[in-house]
C-alpha atoms as a PDB file:
ATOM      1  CA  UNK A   1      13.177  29.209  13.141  1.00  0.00           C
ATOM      2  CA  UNK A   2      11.511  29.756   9.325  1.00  0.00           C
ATOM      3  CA  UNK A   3       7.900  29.790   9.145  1.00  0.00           C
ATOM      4  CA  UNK A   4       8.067  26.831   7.373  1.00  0.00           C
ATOM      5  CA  UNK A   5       8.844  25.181  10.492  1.00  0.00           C
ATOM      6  CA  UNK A   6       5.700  26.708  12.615  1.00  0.00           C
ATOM      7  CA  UNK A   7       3.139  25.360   9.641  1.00  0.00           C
ATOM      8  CA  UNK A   8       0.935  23.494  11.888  1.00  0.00           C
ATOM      9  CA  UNK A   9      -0.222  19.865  10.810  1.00  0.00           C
ATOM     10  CA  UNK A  10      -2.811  17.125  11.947  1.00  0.00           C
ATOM     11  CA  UNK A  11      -0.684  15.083  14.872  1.00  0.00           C
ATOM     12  CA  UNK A  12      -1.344  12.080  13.372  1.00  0.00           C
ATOM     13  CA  UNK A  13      -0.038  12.984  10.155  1.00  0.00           C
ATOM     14  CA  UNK A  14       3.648  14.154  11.908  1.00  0.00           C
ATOM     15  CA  UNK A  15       3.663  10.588  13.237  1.00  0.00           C
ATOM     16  CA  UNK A  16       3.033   8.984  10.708  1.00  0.00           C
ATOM     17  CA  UNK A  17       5.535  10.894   8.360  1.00  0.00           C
ATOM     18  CA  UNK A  18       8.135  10.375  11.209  1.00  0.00           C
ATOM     19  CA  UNK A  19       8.199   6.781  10.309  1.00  0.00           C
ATOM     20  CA  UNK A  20       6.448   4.717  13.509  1.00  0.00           C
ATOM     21  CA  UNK A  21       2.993   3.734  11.585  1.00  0.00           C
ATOM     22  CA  UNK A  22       0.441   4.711   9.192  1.00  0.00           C
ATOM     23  CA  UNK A  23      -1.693   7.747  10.003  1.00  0.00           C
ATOM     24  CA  UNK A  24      -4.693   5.889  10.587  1.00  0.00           C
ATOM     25  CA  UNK A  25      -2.864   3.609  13.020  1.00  0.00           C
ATOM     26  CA  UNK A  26      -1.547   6.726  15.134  1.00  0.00           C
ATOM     27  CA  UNK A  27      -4.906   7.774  15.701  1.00  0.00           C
ATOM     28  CA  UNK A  28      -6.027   4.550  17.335  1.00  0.00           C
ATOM     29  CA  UNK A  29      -2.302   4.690  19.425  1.00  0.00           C
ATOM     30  CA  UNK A  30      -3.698   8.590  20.606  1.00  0.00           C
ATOM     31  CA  UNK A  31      -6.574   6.794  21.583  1.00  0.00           C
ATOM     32  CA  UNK A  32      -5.598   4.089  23.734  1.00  0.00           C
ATOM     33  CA  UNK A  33      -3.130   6.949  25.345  1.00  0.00           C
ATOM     34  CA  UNK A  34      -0.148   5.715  23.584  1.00  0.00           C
ATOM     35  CA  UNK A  35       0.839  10.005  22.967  1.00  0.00           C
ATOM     36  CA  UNK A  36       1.482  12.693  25.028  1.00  0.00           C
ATOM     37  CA  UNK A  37       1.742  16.201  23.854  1.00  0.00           C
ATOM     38  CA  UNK A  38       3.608  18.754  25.773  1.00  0.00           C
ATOM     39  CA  UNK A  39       3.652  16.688  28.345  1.00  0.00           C
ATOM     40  CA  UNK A  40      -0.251  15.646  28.459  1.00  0.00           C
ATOM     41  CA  UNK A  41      -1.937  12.533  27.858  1.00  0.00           C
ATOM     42  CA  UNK A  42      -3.455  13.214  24.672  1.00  0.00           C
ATOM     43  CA  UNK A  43      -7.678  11.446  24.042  1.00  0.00           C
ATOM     44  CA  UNK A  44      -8.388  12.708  20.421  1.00  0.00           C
ATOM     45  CA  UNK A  45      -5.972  13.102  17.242  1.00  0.00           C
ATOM     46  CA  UNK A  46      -8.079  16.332  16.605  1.00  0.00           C
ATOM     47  CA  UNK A  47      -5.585  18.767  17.239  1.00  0.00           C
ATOM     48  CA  UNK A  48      -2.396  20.350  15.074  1.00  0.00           C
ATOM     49  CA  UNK A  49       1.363  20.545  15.979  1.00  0.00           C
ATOM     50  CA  UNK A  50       4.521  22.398  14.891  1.00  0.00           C
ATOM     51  CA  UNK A  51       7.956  21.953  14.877  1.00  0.00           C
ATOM     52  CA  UNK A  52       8.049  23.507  18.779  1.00  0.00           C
ATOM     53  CA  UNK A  53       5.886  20.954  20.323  1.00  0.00           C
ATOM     54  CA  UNK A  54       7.144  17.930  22.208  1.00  0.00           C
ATOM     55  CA  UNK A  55       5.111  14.626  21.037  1.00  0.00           C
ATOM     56  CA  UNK A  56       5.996  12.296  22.843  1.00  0.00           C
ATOM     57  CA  UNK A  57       4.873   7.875  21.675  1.00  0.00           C
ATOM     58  CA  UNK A  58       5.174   5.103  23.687  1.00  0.00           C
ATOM     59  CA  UNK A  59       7.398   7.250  26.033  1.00  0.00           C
ATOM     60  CA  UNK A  60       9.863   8.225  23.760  1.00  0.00           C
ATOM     61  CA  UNK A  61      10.719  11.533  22.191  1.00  0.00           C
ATOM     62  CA  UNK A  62       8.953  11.510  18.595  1.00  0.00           C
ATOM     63  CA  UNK A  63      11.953  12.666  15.986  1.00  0.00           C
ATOM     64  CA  UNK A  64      11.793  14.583  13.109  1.00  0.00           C
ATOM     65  CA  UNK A  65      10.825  13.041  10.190  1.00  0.00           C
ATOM     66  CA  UNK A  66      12.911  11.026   8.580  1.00  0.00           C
ATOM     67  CA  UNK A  67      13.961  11.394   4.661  1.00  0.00           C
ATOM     68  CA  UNK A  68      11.014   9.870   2.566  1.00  0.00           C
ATOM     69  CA  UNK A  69      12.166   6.766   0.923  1.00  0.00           C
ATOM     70  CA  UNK A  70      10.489   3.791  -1.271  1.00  0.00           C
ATOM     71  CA  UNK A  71      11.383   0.464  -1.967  1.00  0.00           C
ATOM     72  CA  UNK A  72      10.101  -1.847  -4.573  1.00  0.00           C
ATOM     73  CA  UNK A  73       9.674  -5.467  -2.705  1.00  0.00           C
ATOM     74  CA  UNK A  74       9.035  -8.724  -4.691  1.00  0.00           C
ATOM     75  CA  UNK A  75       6.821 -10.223  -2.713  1.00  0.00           C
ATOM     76  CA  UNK A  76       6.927 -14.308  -2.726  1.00  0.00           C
ATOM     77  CA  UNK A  77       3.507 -16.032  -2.258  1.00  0.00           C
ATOM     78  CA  UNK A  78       3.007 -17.597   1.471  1.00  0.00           C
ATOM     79  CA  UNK A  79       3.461 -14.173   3.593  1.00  0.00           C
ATOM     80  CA  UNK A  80       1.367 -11.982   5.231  1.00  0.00           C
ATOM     81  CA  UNK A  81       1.868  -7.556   4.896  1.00  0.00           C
ATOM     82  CA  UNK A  82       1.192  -7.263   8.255  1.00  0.00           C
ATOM     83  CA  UNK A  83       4.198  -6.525  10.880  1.00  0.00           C
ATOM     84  CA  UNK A  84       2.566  -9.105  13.448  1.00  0.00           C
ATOM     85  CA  UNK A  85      -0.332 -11.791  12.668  1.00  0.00           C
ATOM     86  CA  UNK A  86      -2.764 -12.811  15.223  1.00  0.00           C
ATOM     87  CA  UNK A  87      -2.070 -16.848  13.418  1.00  0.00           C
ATOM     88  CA  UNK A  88       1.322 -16.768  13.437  1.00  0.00           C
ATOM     89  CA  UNK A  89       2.082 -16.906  10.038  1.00  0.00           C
ATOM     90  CA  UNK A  90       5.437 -15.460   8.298  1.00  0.00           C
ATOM     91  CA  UNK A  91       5.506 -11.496   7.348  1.00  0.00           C
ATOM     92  CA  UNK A  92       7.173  -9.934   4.539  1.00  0.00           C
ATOM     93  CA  UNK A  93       8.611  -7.904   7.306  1.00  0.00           C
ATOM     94  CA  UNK A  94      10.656 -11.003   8.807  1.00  0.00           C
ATOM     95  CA  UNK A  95      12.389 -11.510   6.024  1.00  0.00           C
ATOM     96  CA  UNK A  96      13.778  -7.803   5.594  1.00  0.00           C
ATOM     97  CA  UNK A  97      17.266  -7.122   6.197  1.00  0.00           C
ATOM     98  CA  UNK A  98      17.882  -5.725   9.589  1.00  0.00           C
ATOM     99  CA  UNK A  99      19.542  -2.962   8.501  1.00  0.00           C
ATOM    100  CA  UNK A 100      16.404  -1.230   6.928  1.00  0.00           C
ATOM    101  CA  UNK A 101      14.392   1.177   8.908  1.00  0.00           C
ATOM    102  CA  UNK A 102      10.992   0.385   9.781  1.00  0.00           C
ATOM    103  CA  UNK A 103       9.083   0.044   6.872  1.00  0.00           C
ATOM    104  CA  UNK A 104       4.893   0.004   6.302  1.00  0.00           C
ATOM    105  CA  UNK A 105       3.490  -1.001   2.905  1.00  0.00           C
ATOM    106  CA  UNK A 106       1.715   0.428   0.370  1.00  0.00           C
ATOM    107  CA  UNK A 107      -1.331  -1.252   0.002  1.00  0.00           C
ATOM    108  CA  UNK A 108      -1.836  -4.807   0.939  1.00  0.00           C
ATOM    109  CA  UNK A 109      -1.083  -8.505  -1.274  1.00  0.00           C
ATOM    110  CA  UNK A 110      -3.041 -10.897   0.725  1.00  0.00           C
ATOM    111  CA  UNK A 111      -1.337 -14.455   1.794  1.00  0.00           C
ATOM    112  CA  UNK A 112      -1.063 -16.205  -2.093  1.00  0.00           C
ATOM    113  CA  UNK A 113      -0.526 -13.054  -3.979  1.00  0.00           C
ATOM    114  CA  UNK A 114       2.791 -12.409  -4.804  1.00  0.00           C
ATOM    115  CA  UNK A 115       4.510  -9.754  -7.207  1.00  0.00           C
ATOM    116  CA  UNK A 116       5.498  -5.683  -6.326  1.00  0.00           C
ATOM    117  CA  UNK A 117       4.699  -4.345  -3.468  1.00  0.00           C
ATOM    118  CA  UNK A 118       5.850  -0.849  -2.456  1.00  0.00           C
ATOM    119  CA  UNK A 119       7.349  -0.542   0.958  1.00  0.00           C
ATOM    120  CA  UNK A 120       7.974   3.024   2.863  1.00  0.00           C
ATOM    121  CA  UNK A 121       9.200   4.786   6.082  1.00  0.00           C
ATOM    122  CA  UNK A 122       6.879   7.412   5.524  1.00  0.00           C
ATOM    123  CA  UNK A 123       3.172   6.534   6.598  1.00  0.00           C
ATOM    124  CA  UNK A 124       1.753   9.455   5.154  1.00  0.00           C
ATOM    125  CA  UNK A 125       2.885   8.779   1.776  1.00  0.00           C
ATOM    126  CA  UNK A 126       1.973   5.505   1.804  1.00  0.00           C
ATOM    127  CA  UNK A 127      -1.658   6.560   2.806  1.00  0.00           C
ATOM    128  CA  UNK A 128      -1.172   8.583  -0.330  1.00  0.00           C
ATOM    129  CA  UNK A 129      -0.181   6.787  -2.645  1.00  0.00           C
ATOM    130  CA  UNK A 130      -3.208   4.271  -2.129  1.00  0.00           C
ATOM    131  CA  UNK A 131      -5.880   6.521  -2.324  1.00  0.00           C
ATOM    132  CA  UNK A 132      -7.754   6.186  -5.643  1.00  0.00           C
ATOM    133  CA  UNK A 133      -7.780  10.239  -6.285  1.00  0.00           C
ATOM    134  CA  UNK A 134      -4.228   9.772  -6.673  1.00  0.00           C
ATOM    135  CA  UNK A 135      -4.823   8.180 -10.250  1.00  0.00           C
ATOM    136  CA  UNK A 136      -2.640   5.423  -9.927  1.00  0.00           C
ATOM    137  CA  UNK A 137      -3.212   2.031 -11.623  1.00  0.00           C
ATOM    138  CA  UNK A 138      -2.058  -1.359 -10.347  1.00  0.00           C
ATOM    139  CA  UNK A 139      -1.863  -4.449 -12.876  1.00  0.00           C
ATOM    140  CA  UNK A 140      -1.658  -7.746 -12.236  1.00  0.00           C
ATOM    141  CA  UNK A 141      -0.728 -11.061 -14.594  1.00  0.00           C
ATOM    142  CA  UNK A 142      -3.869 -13.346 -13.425  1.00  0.00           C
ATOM    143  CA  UNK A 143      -4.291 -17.340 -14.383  1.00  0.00           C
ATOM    144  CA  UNK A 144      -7.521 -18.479 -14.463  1.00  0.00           C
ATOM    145  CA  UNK A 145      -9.192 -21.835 -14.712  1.00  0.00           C
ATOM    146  CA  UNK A 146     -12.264 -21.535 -16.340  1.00  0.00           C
ATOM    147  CA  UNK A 147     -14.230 -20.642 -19.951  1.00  0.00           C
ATOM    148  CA  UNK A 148     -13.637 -17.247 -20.602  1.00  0.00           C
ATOM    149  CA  UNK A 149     -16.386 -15.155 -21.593  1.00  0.00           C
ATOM    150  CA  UNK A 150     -14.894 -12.415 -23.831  1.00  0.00           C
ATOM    151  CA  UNK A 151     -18.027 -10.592 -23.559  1.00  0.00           C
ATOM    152  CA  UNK A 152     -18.597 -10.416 -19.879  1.00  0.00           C
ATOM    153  CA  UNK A 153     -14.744  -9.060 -19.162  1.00  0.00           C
ATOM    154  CA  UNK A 154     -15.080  -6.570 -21.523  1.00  0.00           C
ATOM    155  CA  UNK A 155     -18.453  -5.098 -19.704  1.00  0.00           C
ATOM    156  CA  UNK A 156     -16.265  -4.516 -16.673  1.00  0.00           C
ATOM    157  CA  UNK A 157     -15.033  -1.532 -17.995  1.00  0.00           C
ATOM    158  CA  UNK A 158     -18.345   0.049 -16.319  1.00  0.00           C
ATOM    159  CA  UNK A 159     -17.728  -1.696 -13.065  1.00  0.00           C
ATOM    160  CA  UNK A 160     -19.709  -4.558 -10.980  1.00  0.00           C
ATOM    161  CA  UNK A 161     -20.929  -4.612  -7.768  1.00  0.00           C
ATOM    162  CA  UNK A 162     -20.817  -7.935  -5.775  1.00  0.00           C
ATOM    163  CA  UNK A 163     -22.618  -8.618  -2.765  1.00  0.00           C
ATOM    164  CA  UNK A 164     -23.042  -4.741  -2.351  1.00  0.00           C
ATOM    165  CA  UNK A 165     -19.862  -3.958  -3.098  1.00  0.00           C
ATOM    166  CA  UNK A 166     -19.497  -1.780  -6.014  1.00  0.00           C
ATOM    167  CA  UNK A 167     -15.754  -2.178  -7.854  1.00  0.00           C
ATOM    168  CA  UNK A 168     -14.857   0.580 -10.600  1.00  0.00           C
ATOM    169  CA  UNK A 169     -13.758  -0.005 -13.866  1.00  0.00           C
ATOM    170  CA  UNK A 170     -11.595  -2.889 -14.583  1.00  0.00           C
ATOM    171  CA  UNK A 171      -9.818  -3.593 -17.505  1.00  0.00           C
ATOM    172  CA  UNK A 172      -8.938  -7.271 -18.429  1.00  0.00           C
ATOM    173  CA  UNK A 173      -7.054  -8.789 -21.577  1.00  0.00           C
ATOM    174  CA  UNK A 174      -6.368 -11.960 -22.477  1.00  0.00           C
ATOM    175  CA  UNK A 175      -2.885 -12.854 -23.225  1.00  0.00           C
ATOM    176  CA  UNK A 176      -2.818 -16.489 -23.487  1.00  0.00           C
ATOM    177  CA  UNK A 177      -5.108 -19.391 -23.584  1.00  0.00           C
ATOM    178  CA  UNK A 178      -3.766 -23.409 -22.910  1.00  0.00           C
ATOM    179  CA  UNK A 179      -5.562 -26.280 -23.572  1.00  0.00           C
ATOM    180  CA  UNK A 180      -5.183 -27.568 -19.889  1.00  0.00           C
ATOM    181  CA  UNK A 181      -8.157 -24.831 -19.671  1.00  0.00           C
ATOM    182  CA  UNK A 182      -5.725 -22.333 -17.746  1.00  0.00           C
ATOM    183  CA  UNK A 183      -5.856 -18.967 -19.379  1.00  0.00           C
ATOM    184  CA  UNK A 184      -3.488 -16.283 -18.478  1.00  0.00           C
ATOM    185  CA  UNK A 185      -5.266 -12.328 -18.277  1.00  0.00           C
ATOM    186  CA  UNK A 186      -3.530  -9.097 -17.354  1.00  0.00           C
ATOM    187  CA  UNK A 187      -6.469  -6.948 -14.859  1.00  0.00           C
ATOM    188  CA  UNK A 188      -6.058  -3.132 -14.284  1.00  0.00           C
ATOM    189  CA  UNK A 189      -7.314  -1.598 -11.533  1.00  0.00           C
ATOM    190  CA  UNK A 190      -6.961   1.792 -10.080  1.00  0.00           C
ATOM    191  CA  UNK A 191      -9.115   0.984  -6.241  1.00  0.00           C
ATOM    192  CA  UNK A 192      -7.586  -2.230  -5.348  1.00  0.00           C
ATOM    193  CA  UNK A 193     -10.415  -3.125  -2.740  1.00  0.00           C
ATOM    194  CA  UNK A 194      -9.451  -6.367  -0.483  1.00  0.00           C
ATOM    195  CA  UNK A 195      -9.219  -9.596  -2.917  1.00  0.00           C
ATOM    196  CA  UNK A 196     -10.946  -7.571  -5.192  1.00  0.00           C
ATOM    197  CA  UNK A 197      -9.331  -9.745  -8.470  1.00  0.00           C
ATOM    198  CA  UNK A 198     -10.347 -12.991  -6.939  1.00  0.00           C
ATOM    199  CA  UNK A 199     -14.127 -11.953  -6.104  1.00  0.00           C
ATOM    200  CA  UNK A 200     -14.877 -10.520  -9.668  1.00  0.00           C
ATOM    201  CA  UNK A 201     -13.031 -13.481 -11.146  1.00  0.00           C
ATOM    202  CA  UNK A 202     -15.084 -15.566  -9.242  1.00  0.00           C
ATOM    203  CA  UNK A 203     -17.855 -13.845  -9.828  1.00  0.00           C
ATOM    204  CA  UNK A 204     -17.092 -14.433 -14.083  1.00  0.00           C
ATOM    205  CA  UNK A 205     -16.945 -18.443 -13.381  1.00  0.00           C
ATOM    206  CA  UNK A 206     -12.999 -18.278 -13.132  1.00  0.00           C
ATOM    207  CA  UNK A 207     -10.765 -19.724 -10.697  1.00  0.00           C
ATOM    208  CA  UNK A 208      -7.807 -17.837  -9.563  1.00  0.00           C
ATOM    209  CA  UNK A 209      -4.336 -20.436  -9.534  1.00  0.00           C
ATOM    210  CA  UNK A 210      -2.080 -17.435  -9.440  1.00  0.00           C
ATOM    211  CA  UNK A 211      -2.140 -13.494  -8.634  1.00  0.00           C
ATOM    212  CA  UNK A 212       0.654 -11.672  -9.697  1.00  0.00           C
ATOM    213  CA  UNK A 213       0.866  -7.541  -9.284  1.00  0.00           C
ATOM    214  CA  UNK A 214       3.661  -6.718 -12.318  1.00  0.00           C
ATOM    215  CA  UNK A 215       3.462  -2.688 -11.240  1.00  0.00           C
ATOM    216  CA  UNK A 216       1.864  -0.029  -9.079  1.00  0.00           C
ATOM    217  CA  UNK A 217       1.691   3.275 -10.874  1.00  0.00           C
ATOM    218  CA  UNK A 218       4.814   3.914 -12.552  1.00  0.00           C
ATOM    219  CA  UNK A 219       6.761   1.389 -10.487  1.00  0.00           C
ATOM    220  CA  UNK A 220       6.830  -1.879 -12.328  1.00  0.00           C
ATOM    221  CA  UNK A 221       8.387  -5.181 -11.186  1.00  0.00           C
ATOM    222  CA  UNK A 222      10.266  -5.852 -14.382  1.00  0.00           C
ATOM    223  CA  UNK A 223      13.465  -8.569 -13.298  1.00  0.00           C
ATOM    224  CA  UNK A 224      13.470  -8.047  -9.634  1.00  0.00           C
ATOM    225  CA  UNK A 225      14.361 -11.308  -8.241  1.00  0.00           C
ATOM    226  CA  UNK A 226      11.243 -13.160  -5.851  1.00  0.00           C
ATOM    227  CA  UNK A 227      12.241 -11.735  -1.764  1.00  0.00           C
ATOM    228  CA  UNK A 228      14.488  -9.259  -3.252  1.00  0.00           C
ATOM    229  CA  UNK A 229      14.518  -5.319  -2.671  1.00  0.00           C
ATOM    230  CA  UNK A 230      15.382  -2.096  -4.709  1.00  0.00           C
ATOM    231  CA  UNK A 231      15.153   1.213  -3.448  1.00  0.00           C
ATOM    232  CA  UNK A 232      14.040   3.898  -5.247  1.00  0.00           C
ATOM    233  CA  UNK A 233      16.898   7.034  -6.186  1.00  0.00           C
ATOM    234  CA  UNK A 234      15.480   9.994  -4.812  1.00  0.00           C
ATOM    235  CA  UNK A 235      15.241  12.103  -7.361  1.00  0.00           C
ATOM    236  CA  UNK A 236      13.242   9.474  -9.230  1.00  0.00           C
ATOM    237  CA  UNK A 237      10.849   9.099  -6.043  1.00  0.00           C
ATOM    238  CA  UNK A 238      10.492  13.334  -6.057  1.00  0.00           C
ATOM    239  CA  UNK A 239       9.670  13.081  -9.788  1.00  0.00           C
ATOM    240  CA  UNK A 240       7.246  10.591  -9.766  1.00  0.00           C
ATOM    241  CA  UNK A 241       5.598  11.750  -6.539  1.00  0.00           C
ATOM    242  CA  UNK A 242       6.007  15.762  -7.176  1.00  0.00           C
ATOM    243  CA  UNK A 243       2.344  16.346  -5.969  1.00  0.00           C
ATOM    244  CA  UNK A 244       2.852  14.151  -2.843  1.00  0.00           C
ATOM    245  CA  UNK A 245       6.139  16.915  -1.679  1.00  0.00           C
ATOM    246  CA  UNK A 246       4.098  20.141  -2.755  1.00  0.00           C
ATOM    247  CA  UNK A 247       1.754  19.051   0.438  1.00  0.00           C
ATOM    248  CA  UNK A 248       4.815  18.213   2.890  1.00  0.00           C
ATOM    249  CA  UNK A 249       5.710  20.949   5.571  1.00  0.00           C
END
């Protein structure tokens, strides 16, 4: 066996990249007991693994982890990210085709947001690829109802905070402006904090009609079709995301 194979890594982190969940759900499944280790019950995801140790989830034998892969998703307004939802409501998930592994997202569109969102078998890289130190921007195409203040758009380039929440810089332009008093904007972001778009819109006197993300990092949405799929070549994925497999066993 190489050495590369007894590199030791955070348990939680081989399960994740192994396709079953995102890292920071496998640490809540260690915790309710859902992972045994060498044959023991394991209580805390503080410990590290190699390639020789037996993990076993949900009483069956973890496998290696699979070949990273990334698909771009057009996401249609009306469904929720989540695999299941405590009100019932539709998933992008349930409208996959069966024949795709298990997938987790990257990132979250709430319920009316529709546009690209990035799905992966790898939970580990999609924990990456939403941190902010990862530099990535996300854009969105945003109508508004509303007067727009020019002014007060451009002075969230420094950031606001809302009802103690601070949001980072976000840059908005105007692209077109109706007399039925609906303006279209395009917002960049790099955070992407929960309905952040709709709370500092609201928070300029706008109403949001319509959210639409047009690209996450250098992944854009361009003519994918609404409920469609496209998976990324892998090559493209390993040069987009070269710092992502320099930290991969």
């Amino acid at each position: 066996m190489t050495a590369e194979n007894h590199k030791a890594e955070r348990i939680a982190k081989r399960i994740a990249r192994a396709g079953l969940c995102s890292r920071r759900d496998a640490e809540r499944w260690i915790e309710q007991g859902r992972v045994k280790l060498n044959g023991q019950t394991l209580q805390s995801p503080a410990c590290t693994v190699t390639a020789s140790d037996q993990i076993i989830v949900d009483g069956k034998i973890l496998q290696g982890a699979e070949k990273t892969r990334l698909f771009l998703h057009h996401k249609p307004a009306g469904l929720v990210t989540t695999h299941k939802d405590e009100h019932g409501r539709a998933t992008v998930f349930d409208h996959l085709p069966p024949s795709l592994p298990r997938l987790i997202s990257v990132g979250r569109l709430d319920l009316n947001t529709e546009g690209l969102l990035l799905l992966t078998n790898d939970g580990e890289l999609a924990r990456y690829l939403e941190l902010p130190s990862t530099g990535w921007t996300r854009r969105y195409r945003v109508r508004v109802m509303g007067t727009i203040d020019t002014a007060r758009l451009e002075n969230l380039k420094k950031g606001i905070t809302i009802d103690g929440v601070n949001y980072k810089s976000i840059e908005v332009t105007v692209d077109q402006e109706q007399k039925s008093a609906n303006t279209w904007l395009t917002v960049t972001l790099k955070e992407g904090k929960n309905r952040e778009i709709r709370r500092v819109m609201e928070a300029m006197d706008l109403h949001v009609g319509r959210l639409i993300r047009t690209a996450y990092g250098p992944f854009n949405l361009d003519s994918l079709e609404r409920g469609t799929l496209r998976e990324i070549k892998e090559q493209t994925l390993k040069d987009q995301i070269a710092g992502y497999f320099k930290t991969r066993p």
